[in-house]
C-alpha atoms as a PDB file:
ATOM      1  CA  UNK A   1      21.771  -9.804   4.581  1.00  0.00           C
ATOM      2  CA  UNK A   2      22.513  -6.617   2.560  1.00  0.00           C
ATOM      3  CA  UNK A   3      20.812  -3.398   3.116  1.00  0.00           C
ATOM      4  CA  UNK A   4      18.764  -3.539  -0.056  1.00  0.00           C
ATOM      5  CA  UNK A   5      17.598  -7.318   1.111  1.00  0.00           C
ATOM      6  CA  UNK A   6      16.853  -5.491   4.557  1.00  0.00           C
ATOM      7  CA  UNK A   7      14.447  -2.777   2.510  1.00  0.00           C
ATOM      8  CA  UNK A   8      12.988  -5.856   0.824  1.00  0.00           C
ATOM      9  CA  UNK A   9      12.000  -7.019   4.183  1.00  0.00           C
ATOM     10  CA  UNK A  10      10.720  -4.371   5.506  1.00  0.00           C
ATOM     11  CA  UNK A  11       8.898  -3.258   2.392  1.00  0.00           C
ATOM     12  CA  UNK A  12       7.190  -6.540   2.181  1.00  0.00           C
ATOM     13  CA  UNK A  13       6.029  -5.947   6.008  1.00  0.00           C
ATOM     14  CA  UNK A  14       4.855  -2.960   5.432  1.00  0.00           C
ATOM     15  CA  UNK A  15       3.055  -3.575   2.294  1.00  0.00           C
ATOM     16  CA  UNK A  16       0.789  -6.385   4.206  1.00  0.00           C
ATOM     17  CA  UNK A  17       0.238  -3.727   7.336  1.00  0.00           C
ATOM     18  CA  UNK A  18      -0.880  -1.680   4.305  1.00  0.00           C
ATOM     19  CA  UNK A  19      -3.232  -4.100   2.660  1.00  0.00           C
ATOM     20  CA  UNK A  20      -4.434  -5.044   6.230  1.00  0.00           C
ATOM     21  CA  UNK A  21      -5.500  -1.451   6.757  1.00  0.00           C
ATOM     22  CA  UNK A  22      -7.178  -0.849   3.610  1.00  0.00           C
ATOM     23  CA  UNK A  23      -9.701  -4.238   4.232  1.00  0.00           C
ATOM     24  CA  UNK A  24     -10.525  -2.451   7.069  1.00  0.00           C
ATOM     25  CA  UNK A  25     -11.343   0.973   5.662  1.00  0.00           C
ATOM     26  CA  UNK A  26     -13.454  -0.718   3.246  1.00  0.00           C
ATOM     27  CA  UNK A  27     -15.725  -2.415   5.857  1.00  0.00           C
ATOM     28  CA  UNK A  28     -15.108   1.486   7.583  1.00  0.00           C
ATOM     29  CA  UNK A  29     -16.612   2.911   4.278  1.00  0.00           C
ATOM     30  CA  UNK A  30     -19.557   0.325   3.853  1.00  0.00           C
ATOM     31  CA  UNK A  31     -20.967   0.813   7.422  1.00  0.00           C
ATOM     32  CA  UNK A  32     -21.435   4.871   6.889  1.00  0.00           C
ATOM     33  CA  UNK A  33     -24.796   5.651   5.259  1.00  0.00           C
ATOM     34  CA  UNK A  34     -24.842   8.468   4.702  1.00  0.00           C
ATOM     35  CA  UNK A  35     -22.401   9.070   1.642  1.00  0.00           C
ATOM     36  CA  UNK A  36     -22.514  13.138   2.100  1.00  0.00           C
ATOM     37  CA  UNK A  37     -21.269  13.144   5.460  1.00  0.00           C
ATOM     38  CA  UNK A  38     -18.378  14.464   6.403  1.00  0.00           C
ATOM     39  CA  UNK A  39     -17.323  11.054   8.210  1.00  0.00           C
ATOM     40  CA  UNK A  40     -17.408   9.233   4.957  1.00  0.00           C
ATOM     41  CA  UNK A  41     -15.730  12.020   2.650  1.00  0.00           C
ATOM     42  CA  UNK A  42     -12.853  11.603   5.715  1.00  0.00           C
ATOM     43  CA  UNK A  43     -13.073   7.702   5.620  1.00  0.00           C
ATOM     44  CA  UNK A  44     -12.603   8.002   1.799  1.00  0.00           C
ATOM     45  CA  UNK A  45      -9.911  10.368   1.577  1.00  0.00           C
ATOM     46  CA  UNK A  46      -7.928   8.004   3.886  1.00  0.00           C
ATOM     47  CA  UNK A  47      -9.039   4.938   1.523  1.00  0.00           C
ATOM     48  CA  UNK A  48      -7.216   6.655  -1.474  1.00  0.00           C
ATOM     49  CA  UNK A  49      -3.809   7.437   0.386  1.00  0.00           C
ATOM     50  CA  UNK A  50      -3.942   3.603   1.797  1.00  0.00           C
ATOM     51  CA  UNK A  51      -4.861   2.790  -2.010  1.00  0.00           C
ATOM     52  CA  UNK A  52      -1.617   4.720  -3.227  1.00  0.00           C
ATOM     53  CA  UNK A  53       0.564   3.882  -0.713  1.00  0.00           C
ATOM     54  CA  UNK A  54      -0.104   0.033  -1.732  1.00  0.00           C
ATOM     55  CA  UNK A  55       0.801   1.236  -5.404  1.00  0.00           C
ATOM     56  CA  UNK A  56       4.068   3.298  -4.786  1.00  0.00           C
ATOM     57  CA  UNK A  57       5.061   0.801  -2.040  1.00  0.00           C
ATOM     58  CA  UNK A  58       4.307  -2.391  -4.362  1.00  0.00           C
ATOM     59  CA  UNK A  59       6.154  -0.691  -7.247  1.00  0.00           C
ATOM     60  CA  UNK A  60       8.929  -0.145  -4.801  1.00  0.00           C
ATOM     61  CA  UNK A  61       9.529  -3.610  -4.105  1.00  0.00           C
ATOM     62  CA  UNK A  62       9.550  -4.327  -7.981  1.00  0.00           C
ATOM     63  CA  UNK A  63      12.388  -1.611  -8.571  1.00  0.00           C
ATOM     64  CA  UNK A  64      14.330  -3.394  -5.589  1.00  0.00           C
ATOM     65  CA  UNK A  65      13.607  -7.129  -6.848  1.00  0.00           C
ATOM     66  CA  UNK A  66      14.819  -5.925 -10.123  1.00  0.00           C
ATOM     67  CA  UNK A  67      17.884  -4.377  -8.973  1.00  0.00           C
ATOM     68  CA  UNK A  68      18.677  -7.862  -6.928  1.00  0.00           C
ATOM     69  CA  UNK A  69      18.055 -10.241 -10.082  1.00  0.00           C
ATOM     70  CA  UNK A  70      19.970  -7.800 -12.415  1.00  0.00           C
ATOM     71  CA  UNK A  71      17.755  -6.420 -14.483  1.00  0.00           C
ATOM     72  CA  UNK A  72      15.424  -3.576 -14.771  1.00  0.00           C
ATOM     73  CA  UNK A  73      12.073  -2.654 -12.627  1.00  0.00           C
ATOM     74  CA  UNK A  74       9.581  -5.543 -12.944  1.00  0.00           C
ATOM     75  CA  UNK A  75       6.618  -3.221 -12.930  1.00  0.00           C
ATOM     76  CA  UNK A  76       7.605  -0.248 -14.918  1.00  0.00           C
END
């Protein structure tokens, strides 16, 4: 296995620990009431970085898949 196959891996890994989080800050950001609070404006800030870490890592993986099958980024 090549060290771009090995990013692959661990990419895809990390992409589902990713996903897994976010599911769980949404049921985090439906049980706070009070949408003013300082909990929630926390709880949402971390929803957002989960939410672009899922984009940059997903478009990651495309650029690598691409680079493997010889052509360009699948998800430019």
């Amino acid at each position: 296995m090549g060290r771009l196959d090995q990013f692959i891996k661990y990419a895809e890994i990390h992409l589902i620990s990713l996903k897994q989080d976010y599911e769980e800050s949404q049921g985090t950001l439906d049980s706070i009431e009070d949408m003013n609070s300082d909990e929630y404006e926390a709880a949402e800030v971390y929803d957002r970085g989960l939410s672009s870490q899922i984009y940059a890592t997903e478009h990651l993986l495309s650029v690598a898949q691409g680079i493997i099958s010889g052509g360009e980024d699948n998800n430019a």
